[in-house]
C-alpha atoms as a PDB file:
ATOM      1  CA  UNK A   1     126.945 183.599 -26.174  1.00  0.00           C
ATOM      2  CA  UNK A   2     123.770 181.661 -26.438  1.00  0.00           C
ATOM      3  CA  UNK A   3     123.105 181.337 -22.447  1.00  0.00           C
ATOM      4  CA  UNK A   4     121.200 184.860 -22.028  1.00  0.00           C
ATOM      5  CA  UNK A   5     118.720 184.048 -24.514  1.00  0.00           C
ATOM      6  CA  UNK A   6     117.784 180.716 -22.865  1.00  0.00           C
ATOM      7  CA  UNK A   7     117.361 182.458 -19.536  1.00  0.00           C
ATOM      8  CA  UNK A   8     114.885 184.888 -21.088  1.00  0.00           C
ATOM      9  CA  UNK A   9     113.497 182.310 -22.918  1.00  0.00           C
ATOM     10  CA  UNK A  10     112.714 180.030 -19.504  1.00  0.00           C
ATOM     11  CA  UNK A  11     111.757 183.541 -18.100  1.00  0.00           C
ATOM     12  CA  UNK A  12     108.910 183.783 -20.472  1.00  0.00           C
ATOM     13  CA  UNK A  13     107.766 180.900 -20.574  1.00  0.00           C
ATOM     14  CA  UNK A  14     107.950 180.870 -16.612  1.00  0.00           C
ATOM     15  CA  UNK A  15     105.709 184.109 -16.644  1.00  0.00           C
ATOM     16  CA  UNK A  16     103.350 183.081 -19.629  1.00  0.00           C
ATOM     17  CA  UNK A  17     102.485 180.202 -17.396  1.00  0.00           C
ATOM     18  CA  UNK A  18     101.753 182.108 -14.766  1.00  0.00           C
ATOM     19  CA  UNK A  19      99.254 184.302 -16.429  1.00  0.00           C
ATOM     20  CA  UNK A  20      97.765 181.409 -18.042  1.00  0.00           C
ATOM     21  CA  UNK A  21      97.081 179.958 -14.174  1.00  0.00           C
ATOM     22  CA  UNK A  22      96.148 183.063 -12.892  1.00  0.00           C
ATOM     23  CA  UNK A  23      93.203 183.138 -16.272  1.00  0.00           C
ATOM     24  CA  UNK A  24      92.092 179.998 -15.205  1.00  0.00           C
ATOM     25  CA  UNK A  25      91.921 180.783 -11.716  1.00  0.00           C
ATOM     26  CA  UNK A  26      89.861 184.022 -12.775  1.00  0.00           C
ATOM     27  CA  UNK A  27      87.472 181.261 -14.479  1.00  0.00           C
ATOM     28  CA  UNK A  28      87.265 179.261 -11.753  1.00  0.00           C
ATOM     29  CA  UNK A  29      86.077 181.944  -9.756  1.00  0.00           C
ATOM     30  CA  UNK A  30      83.568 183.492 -11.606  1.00  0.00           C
ATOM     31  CA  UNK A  31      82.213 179.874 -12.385  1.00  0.00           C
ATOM     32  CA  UNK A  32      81.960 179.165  -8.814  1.00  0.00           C
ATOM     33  CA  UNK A  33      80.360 182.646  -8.024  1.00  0.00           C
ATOM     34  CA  UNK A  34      77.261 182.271 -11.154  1.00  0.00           C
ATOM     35  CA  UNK A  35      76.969 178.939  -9.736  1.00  0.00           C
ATOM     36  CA  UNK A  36      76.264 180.009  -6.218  1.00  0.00           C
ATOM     37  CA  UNK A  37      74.175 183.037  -7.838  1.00  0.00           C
ATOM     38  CA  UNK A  38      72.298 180.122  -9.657  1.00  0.00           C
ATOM     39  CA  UNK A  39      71.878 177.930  -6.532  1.00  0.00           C
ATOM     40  CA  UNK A  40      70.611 180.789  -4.337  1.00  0.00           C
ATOM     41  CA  UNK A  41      67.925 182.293  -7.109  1.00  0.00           C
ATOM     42  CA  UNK A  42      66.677 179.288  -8.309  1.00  0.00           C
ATOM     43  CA  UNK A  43      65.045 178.027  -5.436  1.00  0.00           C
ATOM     44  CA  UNK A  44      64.016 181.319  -4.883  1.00  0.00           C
ATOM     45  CA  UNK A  45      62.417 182.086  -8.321  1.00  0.00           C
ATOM     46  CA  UNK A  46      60.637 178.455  -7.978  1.00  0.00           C
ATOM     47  CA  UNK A  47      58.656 179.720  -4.836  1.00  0.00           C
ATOM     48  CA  UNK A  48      57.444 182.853  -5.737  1.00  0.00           C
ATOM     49  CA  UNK A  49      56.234 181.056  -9.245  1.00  0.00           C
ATOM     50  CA  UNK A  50      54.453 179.066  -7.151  1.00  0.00           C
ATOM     51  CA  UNK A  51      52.985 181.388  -5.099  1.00  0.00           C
ATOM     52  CA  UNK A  52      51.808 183.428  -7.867  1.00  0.00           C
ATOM     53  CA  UNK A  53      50.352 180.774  -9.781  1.00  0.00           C
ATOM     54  CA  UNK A  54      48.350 180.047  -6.565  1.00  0.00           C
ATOM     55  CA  UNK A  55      47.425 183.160  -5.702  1.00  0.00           C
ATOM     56  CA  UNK A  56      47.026 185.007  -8.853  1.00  0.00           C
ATOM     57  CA  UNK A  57      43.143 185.026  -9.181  1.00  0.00           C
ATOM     58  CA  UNK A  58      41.128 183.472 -12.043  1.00  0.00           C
ATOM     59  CA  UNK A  59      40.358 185.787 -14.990  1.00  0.00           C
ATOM     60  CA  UNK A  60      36.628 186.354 -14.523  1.00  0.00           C
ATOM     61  CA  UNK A  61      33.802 187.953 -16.602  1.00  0.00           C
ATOM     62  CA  UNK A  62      31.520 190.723 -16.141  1.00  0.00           C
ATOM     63  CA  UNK A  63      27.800 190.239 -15.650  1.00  0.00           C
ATOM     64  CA  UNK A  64      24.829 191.785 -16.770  1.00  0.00           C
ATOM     65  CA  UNK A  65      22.322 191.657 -14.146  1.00  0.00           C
ATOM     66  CA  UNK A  66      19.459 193.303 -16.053  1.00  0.00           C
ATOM     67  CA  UNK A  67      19.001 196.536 -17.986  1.00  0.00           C
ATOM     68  CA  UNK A  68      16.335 199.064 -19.688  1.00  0.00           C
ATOM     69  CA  UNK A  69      16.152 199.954 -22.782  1.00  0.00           C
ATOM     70  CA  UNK A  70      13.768 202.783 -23.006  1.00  0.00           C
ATOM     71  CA  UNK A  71      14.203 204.110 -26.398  1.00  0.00           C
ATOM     72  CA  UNK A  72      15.498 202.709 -29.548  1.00  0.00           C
ATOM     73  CA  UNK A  73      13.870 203.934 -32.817  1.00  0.00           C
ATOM     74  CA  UNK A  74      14.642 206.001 -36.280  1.00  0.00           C
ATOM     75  CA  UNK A  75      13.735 209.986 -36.404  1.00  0.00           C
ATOM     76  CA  UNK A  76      13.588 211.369 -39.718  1.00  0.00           C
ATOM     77  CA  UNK A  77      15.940 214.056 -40.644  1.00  0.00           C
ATOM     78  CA  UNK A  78      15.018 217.771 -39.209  1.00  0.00           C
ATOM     79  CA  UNK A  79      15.098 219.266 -42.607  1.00  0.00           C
ATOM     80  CA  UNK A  80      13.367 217.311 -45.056  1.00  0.00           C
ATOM     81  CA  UNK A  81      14.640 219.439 -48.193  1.00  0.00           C
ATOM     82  CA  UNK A  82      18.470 218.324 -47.078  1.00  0.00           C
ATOM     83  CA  UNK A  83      19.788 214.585 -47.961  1.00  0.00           C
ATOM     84  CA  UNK A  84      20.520 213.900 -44.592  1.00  0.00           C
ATOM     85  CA  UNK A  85      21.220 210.008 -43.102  1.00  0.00           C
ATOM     86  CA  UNK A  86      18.402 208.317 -40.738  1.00  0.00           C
ATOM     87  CA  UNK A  87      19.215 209.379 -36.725  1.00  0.00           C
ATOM     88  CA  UNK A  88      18.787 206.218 -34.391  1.00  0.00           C
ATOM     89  CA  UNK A  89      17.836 207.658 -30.966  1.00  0.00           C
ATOM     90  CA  UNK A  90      18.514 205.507 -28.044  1.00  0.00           C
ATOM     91  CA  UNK A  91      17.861 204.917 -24.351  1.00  0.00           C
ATOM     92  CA  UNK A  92      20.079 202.429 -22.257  1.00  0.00           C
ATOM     93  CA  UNK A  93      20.687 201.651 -18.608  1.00  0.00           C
ATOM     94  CA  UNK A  94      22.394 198.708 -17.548  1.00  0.00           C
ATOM     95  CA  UNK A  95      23.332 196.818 -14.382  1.00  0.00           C
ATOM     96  CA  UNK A  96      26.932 195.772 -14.648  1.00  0.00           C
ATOM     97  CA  UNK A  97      28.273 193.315 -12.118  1.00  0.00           C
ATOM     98  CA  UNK A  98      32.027 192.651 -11.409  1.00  0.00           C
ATOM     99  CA  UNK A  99      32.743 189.889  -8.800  1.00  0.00           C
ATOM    100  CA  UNK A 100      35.986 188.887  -7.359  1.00  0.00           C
ATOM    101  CA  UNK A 101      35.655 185.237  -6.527  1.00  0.00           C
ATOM    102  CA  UNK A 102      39.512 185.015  -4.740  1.00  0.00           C
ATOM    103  CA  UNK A 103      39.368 184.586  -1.236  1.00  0.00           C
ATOM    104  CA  UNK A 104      42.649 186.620  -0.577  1.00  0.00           C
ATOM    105  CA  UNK A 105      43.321 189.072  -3.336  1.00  0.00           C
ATOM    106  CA  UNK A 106      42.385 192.630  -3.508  1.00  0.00           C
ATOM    107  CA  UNK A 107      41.688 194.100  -7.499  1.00  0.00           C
ATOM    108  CA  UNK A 108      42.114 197.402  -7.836  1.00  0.00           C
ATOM    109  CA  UNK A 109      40.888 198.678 -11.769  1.00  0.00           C
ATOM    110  CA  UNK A 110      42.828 201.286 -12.593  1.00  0.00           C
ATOM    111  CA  UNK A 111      40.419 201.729 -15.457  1.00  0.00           C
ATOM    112  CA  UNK A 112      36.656 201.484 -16.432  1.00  0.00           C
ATOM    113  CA  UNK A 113      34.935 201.726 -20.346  1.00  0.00           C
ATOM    114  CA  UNK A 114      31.706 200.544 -21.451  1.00  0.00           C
ATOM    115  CA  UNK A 115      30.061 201.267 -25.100  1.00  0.00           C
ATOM    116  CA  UNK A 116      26.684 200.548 -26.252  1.00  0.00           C
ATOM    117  CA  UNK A 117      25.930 199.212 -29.822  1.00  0.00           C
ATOM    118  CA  UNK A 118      23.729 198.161 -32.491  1.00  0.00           C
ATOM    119  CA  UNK A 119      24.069 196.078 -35.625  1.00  0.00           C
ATOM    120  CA  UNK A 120      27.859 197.301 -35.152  1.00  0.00           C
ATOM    121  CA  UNK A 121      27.320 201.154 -34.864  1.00  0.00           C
ATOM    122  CA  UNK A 122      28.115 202.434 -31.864  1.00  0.00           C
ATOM    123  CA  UNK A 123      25.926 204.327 -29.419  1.00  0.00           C
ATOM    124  CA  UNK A 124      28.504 205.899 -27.869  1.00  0.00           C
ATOM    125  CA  UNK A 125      30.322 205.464 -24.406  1.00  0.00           C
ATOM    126  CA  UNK A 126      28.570 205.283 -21.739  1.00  0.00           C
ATOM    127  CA  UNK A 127      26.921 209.567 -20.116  1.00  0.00           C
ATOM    128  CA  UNK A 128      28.241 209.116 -16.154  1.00  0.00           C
ATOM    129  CA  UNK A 129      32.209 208.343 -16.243  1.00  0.00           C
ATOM    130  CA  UNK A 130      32.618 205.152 -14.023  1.00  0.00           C
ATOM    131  CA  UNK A 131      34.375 205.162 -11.036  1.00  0.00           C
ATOM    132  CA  UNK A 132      38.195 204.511 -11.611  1.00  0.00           C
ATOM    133  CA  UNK A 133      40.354 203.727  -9.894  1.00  0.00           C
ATOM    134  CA  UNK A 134      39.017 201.485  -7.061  1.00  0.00           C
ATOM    135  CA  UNK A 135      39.669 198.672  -5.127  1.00  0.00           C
ATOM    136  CA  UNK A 136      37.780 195.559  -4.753  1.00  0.00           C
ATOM    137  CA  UNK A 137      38.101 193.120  -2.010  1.00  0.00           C
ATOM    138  CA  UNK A 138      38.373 189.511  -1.804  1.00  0.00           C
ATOM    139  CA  UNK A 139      35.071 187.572  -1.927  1.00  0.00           C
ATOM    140  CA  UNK A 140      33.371 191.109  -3.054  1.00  0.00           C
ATOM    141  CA  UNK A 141      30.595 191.670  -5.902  1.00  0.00           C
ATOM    142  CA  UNK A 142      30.982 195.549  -7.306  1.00  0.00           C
ATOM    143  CA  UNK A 143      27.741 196.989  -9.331  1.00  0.00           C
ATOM    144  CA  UNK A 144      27.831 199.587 -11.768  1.00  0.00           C
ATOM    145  CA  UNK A 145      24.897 201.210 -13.944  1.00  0.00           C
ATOM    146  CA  UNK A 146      26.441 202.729 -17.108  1.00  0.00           C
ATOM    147  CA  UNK A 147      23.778 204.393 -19.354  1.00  0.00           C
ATOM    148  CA  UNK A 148      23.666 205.620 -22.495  1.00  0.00           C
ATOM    149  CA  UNK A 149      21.292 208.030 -24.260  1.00  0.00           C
ATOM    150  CA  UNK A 150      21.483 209.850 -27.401  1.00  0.00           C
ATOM    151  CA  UNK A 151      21.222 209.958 -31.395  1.00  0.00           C
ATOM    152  CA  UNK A 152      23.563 208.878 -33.740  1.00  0.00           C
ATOM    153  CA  UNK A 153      23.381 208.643 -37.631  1.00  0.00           C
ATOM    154  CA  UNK A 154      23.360 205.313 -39.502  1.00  0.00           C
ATOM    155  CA  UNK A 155      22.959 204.328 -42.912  1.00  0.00           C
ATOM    156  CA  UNK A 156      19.993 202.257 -45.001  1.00  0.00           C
ATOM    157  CA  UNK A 157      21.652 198.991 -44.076  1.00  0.00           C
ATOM    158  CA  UNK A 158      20.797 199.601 -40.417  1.00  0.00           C
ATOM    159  CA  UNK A 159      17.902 200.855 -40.809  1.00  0.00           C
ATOM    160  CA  UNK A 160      16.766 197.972 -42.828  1.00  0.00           C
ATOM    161  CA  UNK A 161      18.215 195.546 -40.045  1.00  0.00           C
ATOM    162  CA  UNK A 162      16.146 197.476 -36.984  1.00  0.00           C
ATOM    163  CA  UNK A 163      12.923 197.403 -38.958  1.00  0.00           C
ATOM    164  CA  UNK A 164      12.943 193.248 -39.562  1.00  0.00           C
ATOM    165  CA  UNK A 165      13.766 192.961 -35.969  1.00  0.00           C
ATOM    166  CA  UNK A 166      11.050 195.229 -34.698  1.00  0.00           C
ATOM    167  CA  UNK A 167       8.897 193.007 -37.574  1.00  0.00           C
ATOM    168  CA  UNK A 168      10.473 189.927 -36.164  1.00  0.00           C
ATOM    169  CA  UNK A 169       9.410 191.106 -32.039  1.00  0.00           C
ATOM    170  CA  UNK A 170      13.431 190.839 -30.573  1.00  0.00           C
ATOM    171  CA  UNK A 171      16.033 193.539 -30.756  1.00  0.00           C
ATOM    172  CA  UNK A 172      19.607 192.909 -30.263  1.00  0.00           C
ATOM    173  CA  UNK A 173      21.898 195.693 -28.438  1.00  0.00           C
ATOM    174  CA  UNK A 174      26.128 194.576 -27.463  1.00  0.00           C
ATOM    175  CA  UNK A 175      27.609 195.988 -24.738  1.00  0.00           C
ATOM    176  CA  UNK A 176      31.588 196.374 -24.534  1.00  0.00           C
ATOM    177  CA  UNK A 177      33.404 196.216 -21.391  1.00  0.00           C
ATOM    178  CA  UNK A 178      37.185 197.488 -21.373  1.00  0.00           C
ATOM    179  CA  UNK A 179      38.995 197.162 -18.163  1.00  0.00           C
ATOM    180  CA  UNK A 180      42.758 197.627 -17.148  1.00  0.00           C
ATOM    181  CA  UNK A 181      43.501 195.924 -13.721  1.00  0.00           C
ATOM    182  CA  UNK A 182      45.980 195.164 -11.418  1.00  0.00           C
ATOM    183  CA  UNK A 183      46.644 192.254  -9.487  1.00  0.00           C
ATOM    184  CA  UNK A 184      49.232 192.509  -6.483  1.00  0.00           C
ATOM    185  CA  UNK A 185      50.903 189.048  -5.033  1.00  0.00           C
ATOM    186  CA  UNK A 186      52.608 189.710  -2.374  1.00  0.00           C
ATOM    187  CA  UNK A 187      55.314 191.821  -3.545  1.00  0.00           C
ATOM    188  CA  UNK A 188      54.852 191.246  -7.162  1.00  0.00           C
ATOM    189  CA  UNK A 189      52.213 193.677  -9.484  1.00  0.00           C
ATOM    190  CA  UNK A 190      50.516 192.579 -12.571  1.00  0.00           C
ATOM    191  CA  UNK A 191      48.328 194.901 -14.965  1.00  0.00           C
ATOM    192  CA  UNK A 192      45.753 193.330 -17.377  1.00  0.00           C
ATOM    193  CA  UNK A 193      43.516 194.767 -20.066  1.00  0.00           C
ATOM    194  CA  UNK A 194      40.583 192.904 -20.639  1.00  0.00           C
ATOM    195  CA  UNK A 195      37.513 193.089 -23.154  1.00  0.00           C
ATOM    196  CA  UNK A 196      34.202 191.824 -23.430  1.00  0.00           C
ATOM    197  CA  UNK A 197      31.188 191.327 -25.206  1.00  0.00           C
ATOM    198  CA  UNK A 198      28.019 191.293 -23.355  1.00  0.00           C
ATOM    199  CA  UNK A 199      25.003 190.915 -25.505  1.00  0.00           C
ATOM    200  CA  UNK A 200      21.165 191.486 -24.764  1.00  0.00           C
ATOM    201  CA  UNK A 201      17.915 191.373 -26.224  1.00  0.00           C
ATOM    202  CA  UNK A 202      14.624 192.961 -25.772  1.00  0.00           C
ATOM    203  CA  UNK A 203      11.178 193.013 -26.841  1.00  0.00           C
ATOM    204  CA  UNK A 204      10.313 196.588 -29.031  1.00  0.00           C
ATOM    205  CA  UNK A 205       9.832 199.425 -26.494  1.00  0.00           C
ATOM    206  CA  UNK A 206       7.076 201.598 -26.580  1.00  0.00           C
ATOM    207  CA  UNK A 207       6.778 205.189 -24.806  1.00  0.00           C
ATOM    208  CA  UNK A 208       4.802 203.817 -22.383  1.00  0.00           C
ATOM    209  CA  UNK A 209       6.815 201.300 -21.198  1.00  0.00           C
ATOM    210  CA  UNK A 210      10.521 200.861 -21.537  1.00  0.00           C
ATOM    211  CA  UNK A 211      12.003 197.024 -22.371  1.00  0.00           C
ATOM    212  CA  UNK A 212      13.226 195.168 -19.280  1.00  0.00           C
ATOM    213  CA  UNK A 213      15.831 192.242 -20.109  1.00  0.00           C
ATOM    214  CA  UNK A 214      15.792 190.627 -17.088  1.00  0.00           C
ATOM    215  CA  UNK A 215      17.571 187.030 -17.810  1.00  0.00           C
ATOM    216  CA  UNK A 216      21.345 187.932 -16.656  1.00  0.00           C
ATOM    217  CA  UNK A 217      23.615 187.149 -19.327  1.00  0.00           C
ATOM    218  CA  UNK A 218      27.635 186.883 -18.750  1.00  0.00           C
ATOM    219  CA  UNK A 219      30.182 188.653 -21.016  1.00  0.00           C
ATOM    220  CA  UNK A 220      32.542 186.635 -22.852  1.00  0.00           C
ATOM    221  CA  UNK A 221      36.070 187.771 -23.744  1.00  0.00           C
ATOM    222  CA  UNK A 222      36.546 189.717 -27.214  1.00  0.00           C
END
């Protein structure tokens, strides 16, 4: 009477082992196929590292070249029977140099900002929109001349600040540079958003004749 049950017993056991084989088997052979996945990408992966890290140009700065600054004085309010805050009127032209020093790469900026200001209040973004998008070739120097002209209103503080440094014979006017580029290696893209400070002086101007700053300065990351 006890026979059967040892046969299905053995029978189990038989077909438990089985599956367990058959697991480790499955295992096996999905080891064996991440390794070879591993084997084949690696190498792979390494190179085009490399190729970007040599390739991949240097982050550069923008230059000022020179720029005018034609007007920058207070007007008194319109209406004198109205509290109204000072108005600083302005005048600013600038040559703005971008140079791509990498012998193989092409830039392309898919966009361009610049914004004037003073003492920390800004003058406002620059009148002619720049050119975006474009493309800029290896070994290639591109010039743009943002200006910016208008009035804005600013409080005492500022006020006070312009007047000692029209005393003092030196004015001091930032420049901010925003740019989003993209770099292309080979088959890989790469978009960047850089920002800079560019900052100038000039003697007073006069009606008569506008301020020239004339030194070059580069623009240093923000």
């Amino acid at each position: 009477m006890e026979s059967p049950p040892r046969r299905r017993s053995r029978g189990c056991l038989r077909t438990s082992l089985e599956v367990g084989k058959g697991l480790v088997a499955c295992l096996l052979g999905l080891f064996q196929c991440a390794w070879q996945c591993v084997e084949f990408w690696t190498p792979l992966t390494v190179i085009v590292l490399l190729l970007w890290l040599i390739y991949l140009p240097d982050r550069f700065h923008p230059h000022v070249d020179s720029a005018v600054l034609a007007a920058l004085q207070l007007e008194a309010p319109a209406n004198a029977t109205v509290v109204q805050p000072a108005q600083l009127r302005y005048d600013l032209a600038v040559d703005l140099s971008f140079r791509n020093s990498h012998r193989r790469n092409t830039i392309r900026y898919l966009d361009v900002g610049a914004t004037a200001l003073y003492n920390g209040t800004k003058l406002g973004p620059a009148d002619d929109a720049l050119p975006a998008p474009f493309r800029q070739g290896p070994k290639n120097t591109t010039v743009l001349h943002p200006a910016f002209r208008g009035a804005v209103p600013i409080d005492s503080g500022v006020a006070a600040e312009l007047g000692r440094e029209l005393a003092a014979g030196t004015v001091h006017v930032g420049v901010t540079v925003e740019l989003t580029l993209m770099y292309k290696v080979w088959l890989a893209k790469e978009v960047f958003f850089y920002k800079y400070d560019c900052w100038l002086w000039f003697p007073p101007p006069a009606n008569a004749a506008p301020a020239v700053f004339n030194a070059g300065t580069q623009c240093w990351a923000a």
